[in-house]
C-alpha atoms as a PDB file:
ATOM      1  CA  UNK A   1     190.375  25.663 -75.840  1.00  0.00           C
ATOM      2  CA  UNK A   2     193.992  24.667 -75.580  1.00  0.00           C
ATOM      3  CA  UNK A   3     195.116  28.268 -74.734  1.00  0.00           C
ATOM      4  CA  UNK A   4     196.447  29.641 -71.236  1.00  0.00           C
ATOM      5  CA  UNK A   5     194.888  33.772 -70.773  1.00  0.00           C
ATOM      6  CA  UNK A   6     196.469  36.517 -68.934  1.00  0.00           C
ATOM      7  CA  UNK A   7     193.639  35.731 -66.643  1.00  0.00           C
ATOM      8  CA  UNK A   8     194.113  31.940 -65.834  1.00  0.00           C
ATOM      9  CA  UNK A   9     198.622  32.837 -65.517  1.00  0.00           C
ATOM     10  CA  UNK A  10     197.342  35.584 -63.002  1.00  0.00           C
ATOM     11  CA  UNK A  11     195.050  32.979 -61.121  1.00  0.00           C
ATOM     12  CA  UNK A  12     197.687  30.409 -60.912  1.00  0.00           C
ATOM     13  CA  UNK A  13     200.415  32.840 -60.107  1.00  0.00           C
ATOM     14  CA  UNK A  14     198.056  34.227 -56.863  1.00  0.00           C
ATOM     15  CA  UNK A  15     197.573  30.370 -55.931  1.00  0.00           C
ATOM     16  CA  UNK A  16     201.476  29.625 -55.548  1.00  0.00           C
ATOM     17  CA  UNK A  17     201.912  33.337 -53.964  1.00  0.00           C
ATOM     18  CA  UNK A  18     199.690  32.300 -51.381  1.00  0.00           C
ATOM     19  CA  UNK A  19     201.022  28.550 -51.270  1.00  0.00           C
ATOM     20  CA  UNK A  20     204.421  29.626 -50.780  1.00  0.00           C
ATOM     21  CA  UNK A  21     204.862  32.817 -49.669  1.00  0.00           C
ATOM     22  CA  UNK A  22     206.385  36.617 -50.950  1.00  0.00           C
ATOM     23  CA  UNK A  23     209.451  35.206 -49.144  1.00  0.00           C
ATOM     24  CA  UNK A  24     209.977  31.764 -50.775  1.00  0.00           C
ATOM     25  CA  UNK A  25     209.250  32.889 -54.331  1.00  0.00           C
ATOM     26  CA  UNK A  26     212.835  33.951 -55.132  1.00  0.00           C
ATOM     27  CA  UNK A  27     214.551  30.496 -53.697  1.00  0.00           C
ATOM     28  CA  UNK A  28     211.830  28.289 -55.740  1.00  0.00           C
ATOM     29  CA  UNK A  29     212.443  30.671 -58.561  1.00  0.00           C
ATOM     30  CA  UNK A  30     216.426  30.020 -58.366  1.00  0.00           C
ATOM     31  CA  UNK A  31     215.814  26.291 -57.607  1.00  0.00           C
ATOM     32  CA  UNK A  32     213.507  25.820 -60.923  1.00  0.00           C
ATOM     33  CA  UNK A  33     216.447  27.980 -62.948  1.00  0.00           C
ATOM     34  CA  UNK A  34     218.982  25.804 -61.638  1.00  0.00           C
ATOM     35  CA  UNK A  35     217.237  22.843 -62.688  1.00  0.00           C
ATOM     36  CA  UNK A  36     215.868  23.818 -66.062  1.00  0.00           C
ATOM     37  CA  UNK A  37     219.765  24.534 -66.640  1.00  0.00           C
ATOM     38  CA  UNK A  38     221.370  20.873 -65.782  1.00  0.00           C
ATOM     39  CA  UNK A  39     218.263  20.254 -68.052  1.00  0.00           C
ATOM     40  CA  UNK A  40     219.080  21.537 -71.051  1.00  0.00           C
ATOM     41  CA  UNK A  41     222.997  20.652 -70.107  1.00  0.00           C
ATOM     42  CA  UNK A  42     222.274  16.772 -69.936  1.00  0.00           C
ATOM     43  CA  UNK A  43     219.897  17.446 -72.769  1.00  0.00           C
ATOM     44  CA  UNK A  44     222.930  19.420 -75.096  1.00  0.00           C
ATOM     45  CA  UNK A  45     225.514  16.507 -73.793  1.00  0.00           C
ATOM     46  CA  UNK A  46     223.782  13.981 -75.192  1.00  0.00           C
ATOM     47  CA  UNK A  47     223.330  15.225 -78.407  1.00  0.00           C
ATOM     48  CA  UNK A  48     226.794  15.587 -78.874  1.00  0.00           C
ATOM     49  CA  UNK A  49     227.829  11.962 -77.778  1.00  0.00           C
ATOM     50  CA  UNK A  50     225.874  11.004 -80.663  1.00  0.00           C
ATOM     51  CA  UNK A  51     226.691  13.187 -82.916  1.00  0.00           C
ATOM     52  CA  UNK A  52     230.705  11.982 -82.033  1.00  0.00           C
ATOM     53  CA  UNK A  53     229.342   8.251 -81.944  1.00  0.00           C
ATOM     54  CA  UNK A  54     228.028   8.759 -85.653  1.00  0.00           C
ATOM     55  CA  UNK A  55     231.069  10.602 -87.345  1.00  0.00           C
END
């Protein structure tokens, strides 16, 4: 029950097309990239203040 089909990704992904728009799909595409980046940044940073707090 807990998994996502090809059928239910293409559903969702013809709901934002039509949300959005052909044209806005690349900027909210960048935008979420950008993000998930300073994500895993932050995320990476503080795992190595405490690993240099610890030693």
């Amino acid at each position: 029950m807990g998994r996502i089909g090809i059928l239910e990704l293409l559903v969702v992904l013809l709901v934002i097309l039509f949300l959005f728009g052909a044209k806005r799909l690349p900027e909210i595409g960048n935008s979420l990239g950008k993000a998930i980046r300073e994500f895993q940044k932050a995320f990476k940073g503080n795992d190595e203040k405490k690993d240099d707090k610890e030693s």
